[in-house]
N, C-alpha and C. Protein backbone atom coordinates (compact mmCIF):
# COMPACT_ATOMS: atom_id res chain seq x y z
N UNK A 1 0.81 -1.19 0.00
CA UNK A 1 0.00 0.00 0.00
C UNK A 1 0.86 1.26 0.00
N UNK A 2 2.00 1.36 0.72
CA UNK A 2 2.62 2.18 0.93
C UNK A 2 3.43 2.90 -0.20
N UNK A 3 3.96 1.91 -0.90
CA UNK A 3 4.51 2.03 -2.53
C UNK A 3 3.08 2.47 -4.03
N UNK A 4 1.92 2.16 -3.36
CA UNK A 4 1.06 3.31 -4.35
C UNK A 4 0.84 4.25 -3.79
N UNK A 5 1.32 4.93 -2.40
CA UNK A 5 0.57 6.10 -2.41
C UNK A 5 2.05 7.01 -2.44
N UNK A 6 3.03 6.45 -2.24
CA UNK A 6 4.69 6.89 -2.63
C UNK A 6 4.61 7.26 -4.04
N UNK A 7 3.76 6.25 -4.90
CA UNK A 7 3.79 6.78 -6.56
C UNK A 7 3.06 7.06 -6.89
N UNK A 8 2.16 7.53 -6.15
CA UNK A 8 0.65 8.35 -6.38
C UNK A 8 1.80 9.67 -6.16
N UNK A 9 2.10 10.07 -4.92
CA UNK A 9 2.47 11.62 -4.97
C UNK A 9 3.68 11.64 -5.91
N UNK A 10 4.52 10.65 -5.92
CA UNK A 10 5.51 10.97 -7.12
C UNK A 10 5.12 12.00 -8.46
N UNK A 11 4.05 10.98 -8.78
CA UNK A 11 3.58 11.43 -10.09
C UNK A 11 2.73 12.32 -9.95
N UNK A 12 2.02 13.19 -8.71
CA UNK A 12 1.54 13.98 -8.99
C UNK A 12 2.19 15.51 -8.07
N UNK A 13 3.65 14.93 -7.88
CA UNK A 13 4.31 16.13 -6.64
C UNK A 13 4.08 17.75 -7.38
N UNK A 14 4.45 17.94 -8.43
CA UNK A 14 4.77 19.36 -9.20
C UNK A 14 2.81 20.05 -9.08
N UNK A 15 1.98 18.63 -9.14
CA UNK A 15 0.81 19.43 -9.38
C UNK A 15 -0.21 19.84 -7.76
N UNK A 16 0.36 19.44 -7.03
CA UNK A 16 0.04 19.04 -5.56
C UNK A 16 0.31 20.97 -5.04
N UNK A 17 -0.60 21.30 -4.26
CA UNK A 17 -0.68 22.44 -3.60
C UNK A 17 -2.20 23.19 -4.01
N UNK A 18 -2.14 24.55 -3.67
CA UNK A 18 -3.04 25.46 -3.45
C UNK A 18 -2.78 26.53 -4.31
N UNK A 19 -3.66 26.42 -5.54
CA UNK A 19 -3.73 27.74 -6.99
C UNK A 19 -4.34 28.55 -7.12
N UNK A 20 -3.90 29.43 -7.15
CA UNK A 20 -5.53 30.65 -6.94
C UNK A 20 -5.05 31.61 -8.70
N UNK A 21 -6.48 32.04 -8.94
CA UNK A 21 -6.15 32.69 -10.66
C UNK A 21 -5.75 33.52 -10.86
N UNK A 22 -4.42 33.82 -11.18
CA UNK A 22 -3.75 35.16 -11.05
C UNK A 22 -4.41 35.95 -11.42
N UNK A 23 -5.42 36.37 -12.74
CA UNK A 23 -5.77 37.70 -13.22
C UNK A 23 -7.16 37.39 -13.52
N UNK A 24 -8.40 38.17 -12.47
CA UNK A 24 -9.97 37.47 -12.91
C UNK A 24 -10.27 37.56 -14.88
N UNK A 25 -11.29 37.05 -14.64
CA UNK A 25 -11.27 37.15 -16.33
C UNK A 25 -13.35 37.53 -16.15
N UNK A 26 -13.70 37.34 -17.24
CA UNK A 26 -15.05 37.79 -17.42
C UNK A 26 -16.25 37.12 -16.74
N UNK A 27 -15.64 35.72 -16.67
CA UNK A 27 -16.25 34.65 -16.03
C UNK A 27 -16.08 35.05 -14.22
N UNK A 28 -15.37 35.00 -13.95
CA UNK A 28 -14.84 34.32 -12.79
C UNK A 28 -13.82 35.56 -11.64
N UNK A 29 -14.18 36.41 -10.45
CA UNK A 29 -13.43 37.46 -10.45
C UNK A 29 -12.11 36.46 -9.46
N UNK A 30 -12.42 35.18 -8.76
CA UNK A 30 -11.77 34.52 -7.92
C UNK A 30 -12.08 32.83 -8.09
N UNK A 31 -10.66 32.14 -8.64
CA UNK A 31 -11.29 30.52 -8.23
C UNK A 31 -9.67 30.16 -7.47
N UNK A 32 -10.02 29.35 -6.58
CA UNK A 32 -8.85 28.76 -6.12
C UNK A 32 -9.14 27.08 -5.89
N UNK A 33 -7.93 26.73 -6.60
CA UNK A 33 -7.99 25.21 -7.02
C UNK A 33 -7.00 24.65 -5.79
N UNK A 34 -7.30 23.53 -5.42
CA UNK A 34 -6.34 22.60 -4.75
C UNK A 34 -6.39 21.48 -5.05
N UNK A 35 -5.34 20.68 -4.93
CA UNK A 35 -4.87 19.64 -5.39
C UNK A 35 -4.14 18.92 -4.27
N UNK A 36 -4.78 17.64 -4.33
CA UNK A 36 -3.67 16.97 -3.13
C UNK A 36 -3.74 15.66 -3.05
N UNK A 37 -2.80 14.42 -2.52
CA UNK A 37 -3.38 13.08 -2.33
C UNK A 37 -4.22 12.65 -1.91
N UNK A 38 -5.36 11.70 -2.54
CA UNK A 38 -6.01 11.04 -1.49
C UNK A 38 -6.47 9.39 -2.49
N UNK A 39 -6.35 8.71 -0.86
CA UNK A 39 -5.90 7.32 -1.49
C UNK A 39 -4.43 7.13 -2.10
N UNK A 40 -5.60 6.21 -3.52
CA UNK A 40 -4.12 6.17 -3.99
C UNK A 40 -4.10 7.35 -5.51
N UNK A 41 -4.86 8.22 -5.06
CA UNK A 41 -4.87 8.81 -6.68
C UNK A 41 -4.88 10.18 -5.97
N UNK A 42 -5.42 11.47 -6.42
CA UNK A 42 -5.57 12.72 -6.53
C UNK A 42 -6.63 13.14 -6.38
N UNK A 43 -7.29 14.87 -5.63
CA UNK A 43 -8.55 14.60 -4.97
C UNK A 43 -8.14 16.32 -5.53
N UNK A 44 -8.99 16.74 -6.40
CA UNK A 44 -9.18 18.35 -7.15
C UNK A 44 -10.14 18.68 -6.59
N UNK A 45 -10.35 20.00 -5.98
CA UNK A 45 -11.49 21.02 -5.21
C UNK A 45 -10.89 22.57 -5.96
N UNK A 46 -12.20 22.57 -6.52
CA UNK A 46 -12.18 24.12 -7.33
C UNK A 46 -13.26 24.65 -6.52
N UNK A 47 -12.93 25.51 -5.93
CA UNK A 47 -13.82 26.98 -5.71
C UNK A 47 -13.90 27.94 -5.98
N UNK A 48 -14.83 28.71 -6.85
CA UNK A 48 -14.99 29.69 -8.10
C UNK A 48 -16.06 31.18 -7.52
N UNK A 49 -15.82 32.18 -7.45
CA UNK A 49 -16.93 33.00 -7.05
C UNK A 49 -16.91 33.73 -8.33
N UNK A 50 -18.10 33.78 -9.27
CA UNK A 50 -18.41 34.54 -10.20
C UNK A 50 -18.29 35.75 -10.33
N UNK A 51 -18.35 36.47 -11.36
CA UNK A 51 -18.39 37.91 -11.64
C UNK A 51 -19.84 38.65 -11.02
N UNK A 52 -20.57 37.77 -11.50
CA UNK A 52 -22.13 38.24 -10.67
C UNK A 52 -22.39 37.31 -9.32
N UNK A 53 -21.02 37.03 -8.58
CA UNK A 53 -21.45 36.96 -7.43
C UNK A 53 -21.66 35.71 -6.79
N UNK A 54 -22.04 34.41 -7.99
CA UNK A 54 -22.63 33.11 -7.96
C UNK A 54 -21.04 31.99 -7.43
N UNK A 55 -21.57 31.47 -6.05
CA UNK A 55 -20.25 30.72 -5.78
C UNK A 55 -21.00 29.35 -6.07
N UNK A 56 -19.37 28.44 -6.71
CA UNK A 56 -19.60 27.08 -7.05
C UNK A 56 -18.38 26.21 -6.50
N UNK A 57 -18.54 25.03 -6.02
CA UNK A 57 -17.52 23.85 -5.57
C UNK A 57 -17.56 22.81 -5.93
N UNK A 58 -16.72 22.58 -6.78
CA UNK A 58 -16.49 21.42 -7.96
C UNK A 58 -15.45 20.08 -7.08
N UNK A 59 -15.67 18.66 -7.25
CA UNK A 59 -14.58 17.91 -6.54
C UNK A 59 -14.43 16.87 -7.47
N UNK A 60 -13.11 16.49 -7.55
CA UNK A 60 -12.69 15.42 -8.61
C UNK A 60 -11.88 14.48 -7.95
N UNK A 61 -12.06 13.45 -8.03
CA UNK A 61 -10.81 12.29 -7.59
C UNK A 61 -10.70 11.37 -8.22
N UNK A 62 -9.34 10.71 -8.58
CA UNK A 62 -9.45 10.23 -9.68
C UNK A 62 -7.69 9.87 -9.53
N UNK A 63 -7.25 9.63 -10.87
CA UNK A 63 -5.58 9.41 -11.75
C UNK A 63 -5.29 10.14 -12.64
N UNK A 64 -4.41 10.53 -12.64
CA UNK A 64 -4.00 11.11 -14.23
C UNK A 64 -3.49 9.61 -15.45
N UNK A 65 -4.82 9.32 -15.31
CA UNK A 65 -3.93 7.84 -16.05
C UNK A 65 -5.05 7.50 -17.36
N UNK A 66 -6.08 8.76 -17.30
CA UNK A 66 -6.64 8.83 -19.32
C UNK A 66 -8.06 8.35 -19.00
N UNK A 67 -8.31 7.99 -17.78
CA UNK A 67 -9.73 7.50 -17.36
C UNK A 67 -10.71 8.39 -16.97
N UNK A 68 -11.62 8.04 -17.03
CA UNK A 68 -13.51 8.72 -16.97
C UNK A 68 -13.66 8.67 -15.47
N UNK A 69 -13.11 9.90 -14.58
CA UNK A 69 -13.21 9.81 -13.07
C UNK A 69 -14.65 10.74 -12.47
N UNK A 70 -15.80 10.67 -12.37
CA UNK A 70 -16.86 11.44 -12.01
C UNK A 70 -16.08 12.88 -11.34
N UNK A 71 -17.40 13.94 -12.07
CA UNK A 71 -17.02 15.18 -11.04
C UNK A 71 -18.12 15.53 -10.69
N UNK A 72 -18.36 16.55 -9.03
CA UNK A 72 -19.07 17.04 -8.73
C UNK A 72 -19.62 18.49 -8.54
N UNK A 73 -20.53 18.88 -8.84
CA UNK A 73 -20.76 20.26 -8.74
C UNK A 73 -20.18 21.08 -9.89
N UNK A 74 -20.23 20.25 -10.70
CA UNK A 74 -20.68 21.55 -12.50
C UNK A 74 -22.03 20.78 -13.09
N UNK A 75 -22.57 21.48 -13.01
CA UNK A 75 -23.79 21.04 -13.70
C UNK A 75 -23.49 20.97 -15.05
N UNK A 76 -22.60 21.66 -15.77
CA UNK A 76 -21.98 21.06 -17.36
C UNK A 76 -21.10 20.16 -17.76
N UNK A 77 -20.74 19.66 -16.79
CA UNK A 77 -19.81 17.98 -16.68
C UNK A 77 -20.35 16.96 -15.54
N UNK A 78 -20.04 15.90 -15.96
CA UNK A 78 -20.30 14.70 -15.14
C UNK A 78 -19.37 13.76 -15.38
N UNK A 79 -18.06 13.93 -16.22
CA UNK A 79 -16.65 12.91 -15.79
C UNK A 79 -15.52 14.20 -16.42
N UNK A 80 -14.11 13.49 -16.00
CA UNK A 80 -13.31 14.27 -16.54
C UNK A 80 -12.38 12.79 -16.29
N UNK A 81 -11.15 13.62 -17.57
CA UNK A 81 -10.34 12.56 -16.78
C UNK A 81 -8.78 13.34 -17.87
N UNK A 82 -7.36 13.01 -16.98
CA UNK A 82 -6.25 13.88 -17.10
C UNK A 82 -5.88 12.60 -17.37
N UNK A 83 -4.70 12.93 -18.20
CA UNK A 83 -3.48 12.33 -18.61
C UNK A 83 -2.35 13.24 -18.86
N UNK A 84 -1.38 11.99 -18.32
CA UNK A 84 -0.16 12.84 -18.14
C UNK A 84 0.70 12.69 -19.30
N UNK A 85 1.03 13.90 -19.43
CA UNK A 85 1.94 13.48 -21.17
C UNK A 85 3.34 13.80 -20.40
N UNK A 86 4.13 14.91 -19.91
CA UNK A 86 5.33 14.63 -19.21
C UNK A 86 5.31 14.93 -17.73
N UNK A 87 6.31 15.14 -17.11
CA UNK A 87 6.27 15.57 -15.87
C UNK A 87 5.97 16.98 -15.36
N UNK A 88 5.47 18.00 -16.27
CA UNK A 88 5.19 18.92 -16.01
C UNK A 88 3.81 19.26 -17.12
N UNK A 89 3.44 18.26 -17.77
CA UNK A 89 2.16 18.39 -18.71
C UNK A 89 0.99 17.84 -18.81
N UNK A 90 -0.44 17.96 -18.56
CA UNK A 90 -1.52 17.39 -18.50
C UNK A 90 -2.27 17.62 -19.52
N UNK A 91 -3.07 16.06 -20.29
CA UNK A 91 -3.95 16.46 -21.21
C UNK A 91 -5.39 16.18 -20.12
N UNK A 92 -6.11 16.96 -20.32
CA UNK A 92 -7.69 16.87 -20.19
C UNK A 92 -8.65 16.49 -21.24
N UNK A 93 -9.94 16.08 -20.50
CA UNK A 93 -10.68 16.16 -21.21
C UNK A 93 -12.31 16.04 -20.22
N UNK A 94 -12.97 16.89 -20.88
CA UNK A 94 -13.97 17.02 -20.14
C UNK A 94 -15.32 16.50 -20.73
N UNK A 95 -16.22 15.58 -20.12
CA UNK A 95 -17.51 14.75 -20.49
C UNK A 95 -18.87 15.20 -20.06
N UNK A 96 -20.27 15.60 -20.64
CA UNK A 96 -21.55 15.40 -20.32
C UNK A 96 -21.96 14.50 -20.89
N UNK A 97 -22.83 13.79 -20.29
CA UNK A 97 -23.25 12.15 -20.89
C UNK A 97 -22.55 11.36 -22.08
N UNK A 98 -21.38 11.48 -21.42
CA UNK A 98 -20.53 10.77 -22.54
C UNK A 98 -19.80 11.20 -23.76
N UNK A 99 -20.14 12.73 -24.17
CA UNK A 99 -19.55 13.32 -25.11
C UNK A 99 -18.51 14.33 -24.62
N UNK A 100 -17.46 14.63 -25.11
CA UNK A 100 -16.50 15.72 -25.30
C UNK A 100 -16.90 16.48 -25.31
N UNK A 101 -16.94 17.67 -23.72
CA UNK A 101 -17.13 18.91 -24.61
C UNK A 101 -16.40 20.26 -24.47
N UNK A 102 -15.27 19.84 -23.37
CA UNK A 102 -13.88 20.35 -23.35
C UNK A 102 -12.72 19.57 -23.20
N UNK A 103 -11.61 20.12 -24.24
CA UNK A 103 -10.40 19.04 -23.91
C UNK A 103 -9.30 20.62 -23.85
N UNK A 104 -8.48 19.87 -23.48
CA UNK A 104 -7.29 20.98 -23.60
C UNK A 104 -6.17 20.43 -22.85
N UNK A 105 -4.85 21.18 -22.25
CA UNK A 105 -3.82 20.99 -21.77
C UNK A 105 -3.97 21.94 -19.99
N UNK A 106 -2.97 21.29 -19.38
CA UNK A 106 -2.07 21.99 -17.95
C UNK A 106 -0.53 22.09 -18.45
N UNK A 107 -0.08 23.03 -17.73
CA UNK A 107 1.13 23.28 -17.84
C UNK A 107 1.49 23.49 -16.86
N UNK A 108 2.43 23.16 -15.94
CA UNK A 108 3.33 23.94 -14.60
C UNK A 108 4.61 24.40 -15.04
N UNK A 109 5.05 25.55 -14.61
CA UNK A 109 6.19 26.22 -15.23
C UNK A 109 7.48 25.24 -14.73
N UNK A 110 8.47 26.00 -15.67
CA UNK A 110 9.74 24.95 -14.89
C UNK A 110 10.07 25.22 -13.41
N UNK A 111 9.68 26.34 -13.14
CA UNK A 111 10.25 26.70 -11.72
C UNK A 111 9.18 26.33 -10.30
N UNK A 112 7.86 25.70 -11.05
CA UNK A 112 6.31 24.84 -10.36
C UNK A 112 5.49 25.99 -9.74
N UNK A 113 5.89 27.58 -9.95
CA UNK A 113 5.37 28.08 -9.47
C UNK A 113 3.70 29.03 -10.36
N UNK A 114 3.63 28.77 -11.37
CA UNK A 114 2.57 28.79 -12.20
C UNK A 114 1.82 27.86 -12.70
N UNK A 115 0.55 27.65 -13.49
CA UNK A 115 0.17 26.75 -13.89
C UNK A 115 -1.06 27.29 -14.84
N UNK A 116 -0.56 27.27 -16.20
CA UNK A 116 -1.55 27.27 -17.30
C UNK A 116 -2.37 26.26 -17.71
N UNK A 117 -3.94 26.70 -17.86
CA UNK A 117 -4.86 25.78 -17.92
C UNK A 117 -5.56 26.46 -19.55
N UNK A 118 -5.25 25.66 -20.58
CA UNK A 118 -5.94 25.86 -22.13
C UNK A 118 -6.36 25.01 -22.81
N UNK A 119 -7.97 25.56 -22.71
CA UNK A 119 -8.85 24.65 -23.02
C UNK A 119 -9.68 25.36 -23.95
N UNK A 120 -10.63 24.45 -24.86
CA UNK A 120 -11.74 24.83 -25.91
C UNK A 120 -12.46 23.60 -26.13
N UNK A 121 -13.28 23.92 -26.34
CA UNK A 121 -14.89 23.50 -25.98
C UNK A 121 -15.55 24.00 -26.58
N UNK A 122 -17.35 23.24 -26.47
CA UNK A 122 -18.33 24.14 -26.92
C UNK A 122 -19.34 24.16 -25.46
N UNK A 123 -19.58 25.74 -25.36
CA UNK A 123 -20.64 25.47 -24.01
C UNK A 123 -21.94 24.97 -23.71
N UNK A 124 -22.69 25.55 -23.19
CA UNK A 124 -24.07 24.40 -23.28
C UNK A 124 -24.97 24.92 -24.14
N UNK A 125 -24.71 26.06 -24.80
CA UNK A 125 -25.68 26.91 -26.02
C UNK A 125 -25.53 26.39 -27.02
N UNK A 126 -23.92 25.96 -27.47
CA UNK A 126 -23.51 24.85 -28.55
C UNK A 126 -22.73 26.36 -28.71
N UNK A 127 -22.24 27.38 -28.37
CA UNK A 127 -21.60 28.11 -29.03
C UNK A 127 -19.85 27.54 -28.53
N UNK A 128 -19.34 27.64 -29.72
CA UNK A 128 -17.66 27.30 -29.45
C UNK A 128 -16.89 28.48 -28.30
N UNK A 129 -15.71 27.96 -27.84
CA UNK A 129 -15.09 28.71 -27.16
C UNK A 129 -13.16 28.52 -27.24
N UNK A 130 -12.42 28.88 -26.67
CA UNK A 130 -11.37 29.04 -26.37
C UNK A 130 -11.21 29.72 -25.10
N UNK A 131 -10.04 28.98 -23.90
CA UNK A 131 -10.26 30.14 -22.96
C UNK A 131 -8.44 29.70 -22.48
N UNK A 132 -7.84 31.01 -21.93
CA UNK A 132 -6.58 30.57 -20.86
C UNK A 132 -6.29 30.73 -20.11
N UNK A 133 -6.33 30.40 -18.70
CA UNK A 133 -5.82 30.99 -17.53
C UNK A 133 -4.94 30.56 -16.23
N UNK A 134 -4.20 31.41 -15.79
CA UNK A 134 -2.78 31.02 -15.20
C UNK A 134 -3.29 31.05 -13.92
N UNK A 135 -2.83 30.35 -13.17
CA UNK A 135 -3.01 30.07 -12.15
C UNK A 135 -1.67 30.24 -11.11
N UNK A 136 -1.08 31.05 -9.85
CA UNK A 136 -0.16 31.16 -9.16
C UNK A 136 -0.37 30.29 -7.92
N UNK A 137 0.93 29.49 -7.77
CA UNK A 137 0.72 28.72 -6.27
C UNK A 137 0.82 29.23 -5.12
N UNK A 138 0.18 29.20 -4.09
CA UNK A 138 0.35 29.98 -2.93
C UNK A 138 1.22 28.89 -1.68
């Protein structure tokens, strides 16, 4: 047991801590993400307070290992699931009843103290999007 949860944080040490969004954007004036072990996999808590005010708390647990891990609290997803392409790179991809309807990348800088999140999608109107935002570790 001890040797998966040794290579549970191995593989997820660079992404492990407390992110908050460096610069609000139109959506969102504050979200702060955390990331941390639990079990033998990874346990994501996003907390987001809107531009108009509306707070939301999203929770993910799961692997970065390409699999369909349930999320809670977006009413526009119901799985996600990360894969790791290097030690500092994550592919996403985000699911409502089974379809794609955001994928994109993570990035942590070389120095682990940033973290770019770029993604595109279509939202729930069907209108397309593109979005990017950096995230600083505290």
């Amino acid at each position: 047991m001890w040797t998966r949860i040794i290579f549970a944080l191995w593989l997820a040490a660079p992404w492990l801590g407390t992110w908050k969004l460096s610069k609000p954007d139109a959506r969102y004036k504050r979200v702060i993400t955390r990331i941390e072990p639990w079990e033998d996999g990874i346990r994501v808590t996003y907390d987001m307070v809107g531009t108009r005010g509306g707070v939301t708390h999203m929770e993910w647990t799961g692997k970065f290992d390409g699999k369909d891990y349930p999320v809670t609290g977006d009413p526009n997803s119901d799985m996600r699931s990360y894969t790791k392409i290097d030690d500092r790179t994550l592919g996403l991809n985000v699911k409502k009843g089974g379809k794609v309807t955001v994928s994109g990348r993570i990035v942590i800088s070389a120095y682990g103290k940033t973290r770019t999140v770029t993604v595109s999608g279509t939202d729930p109107t069907g209108k397309k999007f593109e979005s990017t935002a950096v995230y600083d570790k505290q």
